[in-house]
Protein backbone atom coordinates (compact mmCIF):
# COMPACT_ATOMS: atom_id res chain seq x y z
CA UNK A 1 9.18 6.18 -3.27
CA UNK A 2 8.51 9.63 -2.54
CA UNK A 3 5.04 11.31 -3.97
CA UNK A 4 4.62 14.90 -6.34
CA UNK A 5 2.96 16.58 -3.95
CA UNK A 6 0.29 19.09 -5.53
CA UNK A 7 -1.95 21.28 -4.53
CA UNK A 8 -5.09 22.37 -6.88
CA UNK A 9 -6.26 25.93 -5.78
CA UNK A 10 -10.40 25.73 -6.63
CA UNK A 11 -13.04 23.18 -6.51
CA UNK A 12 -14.95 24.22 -9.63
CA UNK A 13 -15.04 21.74 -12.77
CA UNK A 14 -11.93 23.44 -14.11
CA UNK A 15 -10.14 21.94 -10.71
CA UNK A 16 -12.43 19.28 -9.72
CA UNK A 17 -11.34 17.97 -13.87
CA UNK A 18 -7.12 18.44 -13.27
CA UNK A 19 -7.36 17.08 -10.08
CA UNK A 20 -9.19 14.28 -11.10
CA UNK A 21 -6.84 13.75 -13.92
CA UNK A 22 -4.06 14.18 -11.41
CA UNK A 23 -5.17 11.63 -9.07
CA UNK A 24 -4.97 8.95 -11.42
CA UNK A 25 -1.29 9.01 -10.84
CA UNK A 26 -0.38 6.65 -8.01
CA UNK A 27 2.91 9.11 -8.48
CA UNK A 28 0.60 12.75 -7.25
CA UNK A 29 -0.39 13.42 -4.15
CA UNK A 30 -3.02 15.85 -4.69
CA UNK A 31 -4.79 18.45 -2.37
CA UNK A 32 -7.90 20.27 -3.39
CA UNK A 33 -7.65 23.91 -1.57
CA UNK A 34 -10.83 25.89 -2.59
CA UNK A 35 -12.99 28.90 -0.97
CA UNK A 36 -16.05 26.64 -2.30
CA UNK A 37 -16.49 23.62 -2.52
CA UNK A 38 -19.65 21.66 -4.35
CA UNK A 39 -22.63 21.95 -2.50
CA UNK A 40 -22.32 26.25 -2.20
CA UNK A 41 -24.08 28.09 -4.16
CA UNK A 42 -22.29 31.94 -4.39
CA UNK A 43 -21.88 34.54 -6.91
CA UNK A 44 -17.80 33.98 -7.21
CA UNK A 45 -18.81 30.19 -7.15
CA UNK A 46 -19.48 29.76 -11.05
CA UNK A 47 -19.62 26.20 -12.10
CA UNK A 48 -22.76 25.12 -10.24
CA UNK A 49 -25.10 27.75 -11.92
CA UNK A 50 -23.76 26.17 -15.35
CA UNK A 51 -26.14 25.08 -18.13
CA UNK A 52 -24.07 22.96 -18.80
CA UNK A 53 -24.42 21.92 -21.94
CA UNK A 54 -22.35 21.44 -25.00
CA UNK A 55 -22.61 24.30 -27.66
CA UNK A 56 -19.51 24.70 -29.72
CA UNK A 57 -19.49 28.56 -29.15
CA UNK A 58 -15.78 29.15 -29.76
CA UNK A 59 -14.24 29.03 -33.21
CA UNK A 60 -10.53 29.00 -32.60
CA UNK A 61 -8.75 25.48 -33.05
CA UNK A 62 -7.54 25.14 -29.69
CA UNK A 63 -10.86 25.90 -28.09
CA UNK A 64 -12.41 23.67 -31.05
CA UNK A 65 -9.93 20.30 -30.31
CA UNK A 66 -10.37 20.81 -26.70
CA UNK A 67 -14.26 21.06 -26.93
CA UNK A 68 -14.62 17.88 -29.06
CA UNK A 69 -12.28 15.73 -26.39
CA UNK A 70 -14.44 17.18 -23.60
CA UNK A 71 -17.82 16.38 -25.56
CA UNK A 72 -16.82 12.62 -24.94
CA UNK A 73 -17.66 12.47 -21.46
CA UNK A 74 -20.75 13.91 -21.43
CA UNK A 75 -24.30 12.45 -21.10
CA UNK A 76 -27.98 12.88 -21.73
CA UNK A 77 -28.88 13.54 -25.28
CA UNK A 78 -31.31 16.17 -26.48
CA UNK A 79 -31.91 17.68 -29.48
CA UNK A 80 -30.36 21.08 -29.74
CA UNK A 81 -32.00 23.60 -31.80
CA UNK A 82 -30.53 27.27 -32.79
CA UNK A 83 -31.92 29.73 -34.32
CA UNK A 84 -29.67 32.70 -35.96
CA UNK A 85 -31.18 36.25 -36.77
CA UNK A 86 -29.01 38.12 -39.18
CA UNK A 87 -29.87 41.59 -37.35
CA UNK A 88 -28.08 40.25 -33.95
CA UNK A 89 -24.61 39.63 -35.82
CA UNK A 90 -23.38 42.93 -34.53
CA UNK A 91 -24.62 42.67 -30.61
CA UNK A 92 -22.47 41.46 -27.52
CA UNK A 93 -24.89 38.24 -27.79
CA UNK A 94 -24.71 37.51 -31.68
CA UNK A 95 -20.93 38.10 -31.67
CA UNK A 96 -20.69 35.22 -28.73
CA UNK A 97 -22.72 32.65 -31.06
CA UNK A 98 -20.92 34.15 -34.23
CA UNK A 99 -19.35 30.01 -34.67
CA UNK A 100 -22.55 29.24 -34.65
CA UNK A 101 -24.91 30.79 -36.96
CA UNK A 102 -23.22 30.00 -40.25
CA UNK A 103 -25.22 27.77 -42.79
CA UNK A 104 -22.21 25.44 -43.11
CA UNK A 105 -20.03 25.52 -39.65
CA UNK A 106 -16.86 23.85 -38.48
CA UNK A 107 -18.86 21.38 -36.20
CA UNK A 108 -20.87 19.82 -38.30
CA UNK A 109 -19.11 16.85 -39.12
CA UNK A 110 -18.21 17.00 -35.24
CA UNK A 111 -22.08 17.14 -33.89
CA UNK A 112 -24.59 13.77 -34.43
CA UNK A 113 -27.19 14.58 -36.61
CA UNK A 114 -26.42 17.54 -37.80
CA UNK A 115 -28.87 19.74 -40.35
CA UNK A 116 -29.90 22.93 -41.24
CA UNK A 117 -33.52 23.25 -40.79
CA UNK A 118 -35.81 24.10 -44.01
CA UNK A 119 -36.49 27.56 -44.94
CA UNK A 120 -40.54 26.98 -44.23
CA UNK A 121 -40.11 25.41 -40.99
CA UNK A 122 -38.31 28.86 -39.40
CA UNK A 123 -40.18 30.91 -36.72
CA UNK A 124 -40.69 34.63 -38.27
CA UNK A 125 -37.46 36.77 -37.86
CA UNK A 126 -35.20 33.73 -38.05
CA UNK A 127 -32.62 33.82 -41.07
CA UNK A 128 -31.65 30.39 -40.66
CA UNK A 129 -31.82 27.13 -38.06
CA UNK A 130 -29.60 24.50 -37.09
CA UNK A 131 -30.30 21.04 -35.39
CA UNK A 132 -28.05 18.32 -34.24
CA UNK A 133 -27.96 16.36 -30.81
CA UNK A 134 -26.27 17.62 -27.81
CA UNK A 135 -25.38 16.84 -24.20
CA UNK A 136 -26.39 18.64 -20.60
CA UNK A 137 -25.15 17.78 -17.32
CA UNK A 138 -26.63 18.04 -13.97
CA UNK A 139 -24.14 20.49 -12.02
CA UNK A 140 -25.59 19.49 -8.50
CA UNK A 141 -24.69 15.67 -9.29
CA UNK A 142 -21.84 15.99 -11.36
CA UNK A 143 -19.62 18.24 -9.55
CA UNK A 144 -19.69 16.27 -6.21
CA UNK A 145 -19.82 12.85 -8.43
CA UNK A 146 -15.87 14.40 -9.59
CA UNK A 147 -15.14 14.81 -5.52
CA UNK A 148 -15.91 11.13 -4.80
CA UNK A 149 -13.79 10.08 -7.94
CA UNK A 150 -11.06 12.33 -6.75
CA UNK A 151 -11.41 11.08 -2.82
CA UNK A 152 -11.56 7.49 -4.29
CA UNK A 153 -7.96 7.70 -5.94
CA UNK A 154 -6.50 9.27 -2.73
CA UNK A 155 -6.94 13.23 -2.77
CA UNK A 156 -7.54 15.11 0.11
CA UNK A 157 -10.28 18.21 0.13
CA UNK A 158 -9.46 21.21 2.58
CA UNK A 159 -11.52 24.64 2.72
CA UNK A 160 -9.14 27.86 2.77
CA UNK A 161 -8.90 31.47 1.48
CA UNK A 162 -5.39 32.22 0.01
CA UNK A 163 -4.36 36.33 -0.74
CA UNK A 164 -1.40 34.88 -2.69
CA UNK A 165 -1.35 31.90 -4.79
CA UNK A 166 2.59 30.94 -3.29
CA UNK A 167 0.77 30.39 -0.04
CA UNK A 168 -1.11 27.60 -1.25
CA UNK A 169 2.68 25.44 -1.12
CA UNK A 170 1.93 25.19 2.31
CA UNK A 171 -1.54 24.16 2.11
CA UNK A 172 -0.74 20.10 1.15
CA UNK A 173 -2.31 17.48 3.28
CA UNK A 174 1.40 16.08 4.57
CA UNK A 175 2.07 18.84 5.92
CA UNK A 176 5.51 19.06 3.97
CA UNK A 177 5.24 21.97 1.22
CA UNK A 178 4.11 21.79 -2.04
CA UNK A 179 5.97 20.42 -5.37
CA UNK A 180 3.76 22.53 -7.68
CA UNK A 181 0.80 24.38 -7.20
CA UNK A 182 -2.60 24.04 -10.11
CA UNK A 183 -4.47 27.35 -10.19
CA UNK A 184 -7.55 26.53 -10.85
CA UNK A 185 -9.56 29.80 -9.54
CA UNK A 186 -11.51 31.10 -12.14
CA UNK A 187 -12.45 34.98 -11.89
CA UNK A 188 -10.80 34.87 -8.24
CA UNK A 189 -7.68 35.34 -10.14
CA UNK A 190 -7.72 38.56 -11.26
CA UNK A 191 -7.21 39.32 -7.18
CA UNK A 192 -5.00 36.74 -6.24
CA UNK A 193 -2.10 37.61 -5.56
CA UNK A 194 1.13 36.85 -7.41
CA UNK A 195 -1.80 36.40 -10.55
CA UNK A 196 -3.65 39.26 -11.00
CA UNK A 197 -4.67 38.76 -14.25
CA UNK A 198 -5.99 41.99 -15.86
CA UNK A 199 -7.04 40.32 -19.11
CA UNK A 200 -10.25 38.30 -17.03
CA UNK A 201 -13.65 40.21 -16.31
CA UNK A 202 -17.28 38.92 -15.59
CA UNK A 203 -19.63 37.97 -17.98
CA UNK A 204 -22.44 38.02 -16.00
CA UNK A 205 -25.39 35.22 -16.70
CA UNK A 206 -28.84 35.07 -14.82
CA UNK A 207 -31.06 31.91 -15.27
CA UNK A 208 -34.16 30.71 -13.98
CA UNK A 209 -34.32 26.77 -13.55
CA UNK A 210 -37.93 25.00 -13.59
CA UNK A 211 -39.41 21.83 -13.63
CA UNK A 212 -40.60 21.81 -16.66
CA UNK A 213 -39.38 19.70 -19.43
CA UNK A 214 -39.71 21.06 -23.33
CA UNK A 215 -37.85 17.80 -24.24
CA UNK A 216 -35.39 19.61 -26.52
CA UNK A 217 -32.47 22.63 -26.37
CA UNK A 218 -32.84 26.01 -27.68
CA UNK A 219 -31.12 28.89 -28.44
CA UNK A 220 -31.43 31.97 -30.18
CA UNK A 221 -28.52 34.68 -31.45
CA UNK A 222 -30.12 37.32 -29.78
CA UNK A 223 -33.28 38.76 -28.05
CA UNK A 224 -35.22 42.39 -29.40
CA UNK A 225 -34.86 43.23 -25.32
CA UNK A 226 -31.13 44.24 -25.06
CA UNK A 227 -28.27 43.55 -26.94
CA UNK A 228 -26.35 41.26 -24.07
CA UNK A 229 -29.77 39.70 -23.68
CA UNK A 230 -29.99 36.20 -24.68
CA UNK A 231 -32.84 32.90 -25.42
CA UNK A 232 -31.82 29.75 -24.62
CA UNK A 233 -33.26 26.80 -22.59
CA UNK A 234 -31.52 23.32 -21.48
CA UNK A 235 -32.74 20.16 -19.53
CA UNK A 236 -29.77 18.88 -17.11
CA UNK A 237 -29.51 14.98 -16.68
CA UNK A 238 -30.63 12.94 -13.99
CA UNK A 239 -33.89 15.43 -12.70
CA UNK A 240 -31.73 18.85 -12.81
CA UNK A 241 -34.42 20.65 -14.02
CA UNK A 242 -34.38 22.93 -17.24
CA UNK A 243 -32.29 26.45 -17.46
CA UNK A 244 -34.11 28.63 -18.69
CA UNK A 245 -31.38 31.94 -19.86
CA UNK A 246 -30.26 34.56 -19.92
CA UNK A 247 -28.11 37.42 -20.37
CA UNK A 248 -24.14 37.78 -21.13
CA UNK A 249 -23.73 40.76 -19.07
CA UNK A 250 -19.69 41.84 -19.62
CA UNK A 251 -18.02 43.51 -16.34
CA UNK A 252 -20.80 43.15 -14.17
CA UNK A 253 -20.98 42.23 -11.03
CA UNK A 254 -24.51 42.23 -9.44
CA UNK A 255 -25.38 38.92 -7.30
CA UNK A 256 -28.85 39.47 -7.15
CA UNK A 257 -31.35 38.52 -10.17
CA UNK A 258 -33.64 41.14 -11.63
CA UNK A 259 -37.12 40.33 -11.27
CA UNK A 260 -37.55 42.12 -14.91
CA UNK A 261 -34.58 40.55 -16.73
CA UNK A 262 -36.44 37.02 -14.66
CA UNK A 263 -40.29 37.94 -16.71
CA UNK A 264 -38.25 38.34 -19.97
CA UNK A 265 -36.30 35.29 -19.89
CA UNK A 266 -39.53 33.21 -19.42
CA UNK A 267 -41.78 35.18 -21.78
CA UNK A 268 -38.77 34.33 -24.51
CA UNK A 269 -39.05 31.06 -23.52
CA UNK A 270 -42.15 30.52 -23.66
CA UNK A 271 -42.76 32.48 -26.91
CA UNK A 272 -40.06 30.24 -28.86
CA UNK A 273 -41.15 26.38 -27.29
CA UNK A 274 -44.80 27.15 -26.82
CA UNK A 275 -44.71 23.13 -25.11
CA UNK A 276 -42.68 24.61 -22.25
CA UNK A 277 -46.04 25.00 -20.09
CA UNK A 278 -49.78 23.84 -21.07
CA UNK A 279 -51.69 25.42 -24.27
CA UNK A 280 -53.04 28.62 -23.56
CA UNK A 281 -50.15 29.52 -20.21
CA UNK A 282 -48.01 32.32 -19.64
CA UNK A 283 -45.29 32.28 -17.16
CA UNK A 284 -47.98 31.06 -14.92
CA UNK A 285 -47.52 27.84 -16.00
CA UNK A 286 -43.84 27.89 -14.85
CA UNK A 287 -43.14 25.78 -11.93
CA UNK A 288 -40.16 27.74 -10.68
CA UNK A 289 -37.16 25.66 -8.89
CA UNK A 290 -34.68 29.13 -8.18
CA UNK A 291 -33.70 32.03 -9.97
CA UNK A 292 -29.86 32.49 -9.97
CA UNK A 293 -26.40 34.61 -10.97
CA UNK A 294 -23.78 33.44 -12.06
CA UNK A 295 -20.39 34.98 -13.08
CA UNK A 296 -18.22 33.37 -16.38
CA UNK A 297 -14.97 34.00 -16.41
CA UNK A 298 -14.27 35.77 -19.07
CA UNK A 299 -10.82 36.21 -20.01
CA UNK A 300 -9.15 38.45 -23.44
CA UNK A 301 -7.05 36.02 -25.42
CA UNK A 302 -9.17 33.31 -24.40
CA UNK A 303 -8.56 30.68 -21.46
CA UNK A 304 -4.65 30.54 -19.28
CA UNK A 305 -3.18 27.17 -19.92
CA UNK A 306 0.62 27.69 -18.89
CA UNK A 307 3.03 27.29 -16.24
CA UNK A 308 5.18 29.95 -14.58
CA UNK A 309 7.40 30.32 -11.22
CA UNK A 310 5.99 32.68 -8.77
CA UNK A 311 8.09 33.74 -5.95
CA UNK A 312 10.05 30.51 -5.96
CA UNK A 313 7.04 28.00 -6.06
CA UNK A 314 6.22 26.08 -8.87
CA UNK A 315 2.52 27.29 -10.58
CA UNK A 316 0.40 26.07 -13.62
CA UNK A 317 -2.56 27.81 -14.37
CA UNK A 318 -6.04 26.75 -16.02
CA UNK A 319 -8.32 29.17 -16.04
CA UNK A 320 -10.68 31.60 -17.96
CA UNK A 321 -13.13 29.50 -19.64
CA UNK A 322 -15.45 31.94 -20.02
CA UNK A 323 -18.57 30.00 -20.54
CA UNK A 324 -17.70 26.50 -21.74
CA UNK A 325 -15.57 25.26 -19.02
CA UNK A 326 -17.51 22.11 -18.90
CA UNK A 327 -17.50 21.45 -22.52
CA UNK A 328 -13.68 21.95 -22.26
CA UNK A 329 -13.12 20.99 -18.79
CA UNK A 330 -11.06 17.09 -19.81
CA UNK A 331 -9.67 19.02 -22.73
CA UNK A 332 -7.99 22.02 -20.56
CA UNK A 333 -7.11 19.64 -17.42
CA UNK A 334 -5.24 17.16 -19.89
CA UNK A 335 -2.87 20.40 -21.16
CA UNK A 336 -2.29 21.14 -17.22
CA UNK A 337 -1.56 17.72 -16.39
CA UNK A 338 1.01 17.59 -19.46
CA UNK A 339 2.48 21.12 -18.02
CA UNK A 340 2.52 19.41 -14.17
CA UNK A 341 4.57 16.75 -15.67
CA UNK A 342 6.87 18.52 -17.63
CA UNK A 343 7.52 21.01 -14.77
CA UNK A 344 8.23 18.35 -12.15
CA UNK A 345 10.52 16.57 -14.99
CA UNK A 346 12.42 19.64 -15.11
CA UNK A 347 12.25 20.05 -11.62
CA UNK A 348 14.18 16.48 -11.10
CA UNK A 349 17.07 17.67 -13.69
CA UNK A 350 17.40 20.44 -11.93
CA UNK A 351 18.49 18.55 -8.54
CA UNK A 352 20.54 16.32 -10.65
């Protein structure tokens, strides 16, 4: 019986997750085309500089359903911890965490052990707290632990650079052209041709990762050092070290990380979980991992879920996940697995 051959354009979680998915059919046989692949570590590469944890930033009912499916697969508990200042409802940052700074949010019949945290127990400045228990993964294990899942159920990994996303039809393992094509590219695609999606820009994010271990996750709805400055810190599973953020830095583009930006995200670390280093330490007490950038994929109207034809071949697109593609990454992959199927279905009447 013949196979669906596919092609997945990108290797980060958003294309490690569909093809994954797509693998699972004994009916797909599935290529994974990408620039990067896990293991690099570049500015266009996003998904290994990832927190990644699970805060339910976005408020809008897709977003929400495919956030909560997501959550499911995720390990490592922590406590999470965020902290909402009124004054920061206005900034780039506060408007990002605006889901999450109400007293009584969607999530929190969603979230374990969820509670708003008493008046007298808030740090000065802080209009109001939240608590509940969370999830982080460990980028560096998880993304290749999705290759070996994908490699086990058949699919086939190739490096390549594509200038249009039709060329990737030609890019399946068999050699014989492509039934559909997954793009699955991230911020590449506001280049790629045949895409060139105007509505996606950078948010840029710049972390420092230690080995230091506070034992809980923290966040704050803004910082008194910029208004796309942000204060949050998360322990990755299995030894991944703790992120220590950050900044949500909209259409820029700089690689490199700014040894100033780098002093304030640690002071602000330090300054809100004290137990980050010994009593009495500064940044000193830091033991530094790296310092790195990395570049969401910020998108207007929220992430591209949808299927199109593009110069005769056969596309679905997932992409634009701004900065919870993990949290969303089953949720998003399931919708472009349903799309694969229904374009392949249509793609069989259409012979008949």
């Amino acid at each position: 019986m013949a196979k669906n051959n596919i092609v997945v354009l990108g290797a980060g979680v958003s294309g490690l997750t569909t093809a994954y998915l797509l693998s699972q059919d004994p009916s797909n046989s599935v290529t994974v085309v990408a620039k990067h692949m896990p293991g690099d570590y570049d500015i266009e590469y996003c998904s290994p500089w990832a927190g990644a944890n699970y805060l339910p930033l976005e408020s809008t009912f897709k977003v929400c359903y495919l956030e909560v499916k997501a959550r499911n697969t995720l390990t490592k508990s922590l406590e999470s911890i965020v902290h909402n200042r009124k004054k920061d409802q206005e900034t780039t940052t506060g408007k990002w965490f605006s889901a999450l700074v109400s007293e009584n949010p969607w999530y929190k019949d969603v979230v374990p052990d969820f509670k708003n945290l008493p008046r007298d127990q808030l740090a000065p400045g802080v209009d109001n707290a939240q608590v509940f228990t969370s999830v982080c993964i460990n980028t560096a294990v998880y993304l290749p632990w999705l290759v070996g899942q994908c490699r086990k159920n058949g699919a086939v990994f190739k490096r390549a650079v594509f200038k249009h996303v039709s060329d990737a039809a030609n890019a399946h393992h068999s050699g014989q052209p492509a039934d559909i094509v997954v793009n699955c590219t991230g911020l590449s695609s506001k280049k790629l041709g045949g895409v060139r999606d105007d509505k996606l820009y950078p948010g840029r994010g710049q972390i420092v990762i230690v080995r230091n271990d506070p034992g809980k996750m923290v966040s704050m709805s803004g910082t008194d050092d910029g208004e796309d400055e942000l204060m949050y810190m998360m322990t990755r599973a299995a030894g991944g070290g703790t992120i220590l953020g950050g900044c949500y830095q909209k259409h820029q583009w700089d690689p490199l990380p700014d040894p100033n930006l780098a002093v304030r995200i640690m002071k602000r670390a330090i300054a809100i979980c004290p137990e980050l280093v010994g009593e009495g330490q500064g940044i000193e007490g830091l033991d530094i991992i790296r310092h790195g950038v990395g570049l969401r994929p910020l998108r207007d109207d929220g992430p591209r879920i949808e299927a199109e034809l593009i110069e005769g071949v056969a596309v679905v697109h997932n992409y634009g996940h701004g900065g919870f593609g993990y949290q969303a990454s089953y949720g998003c992959a399931a919708e472009a697995v349903r799309l694969v199927k229904d374009t392949l279905q249509k793609k069989i009447r259409a012979k008949l």
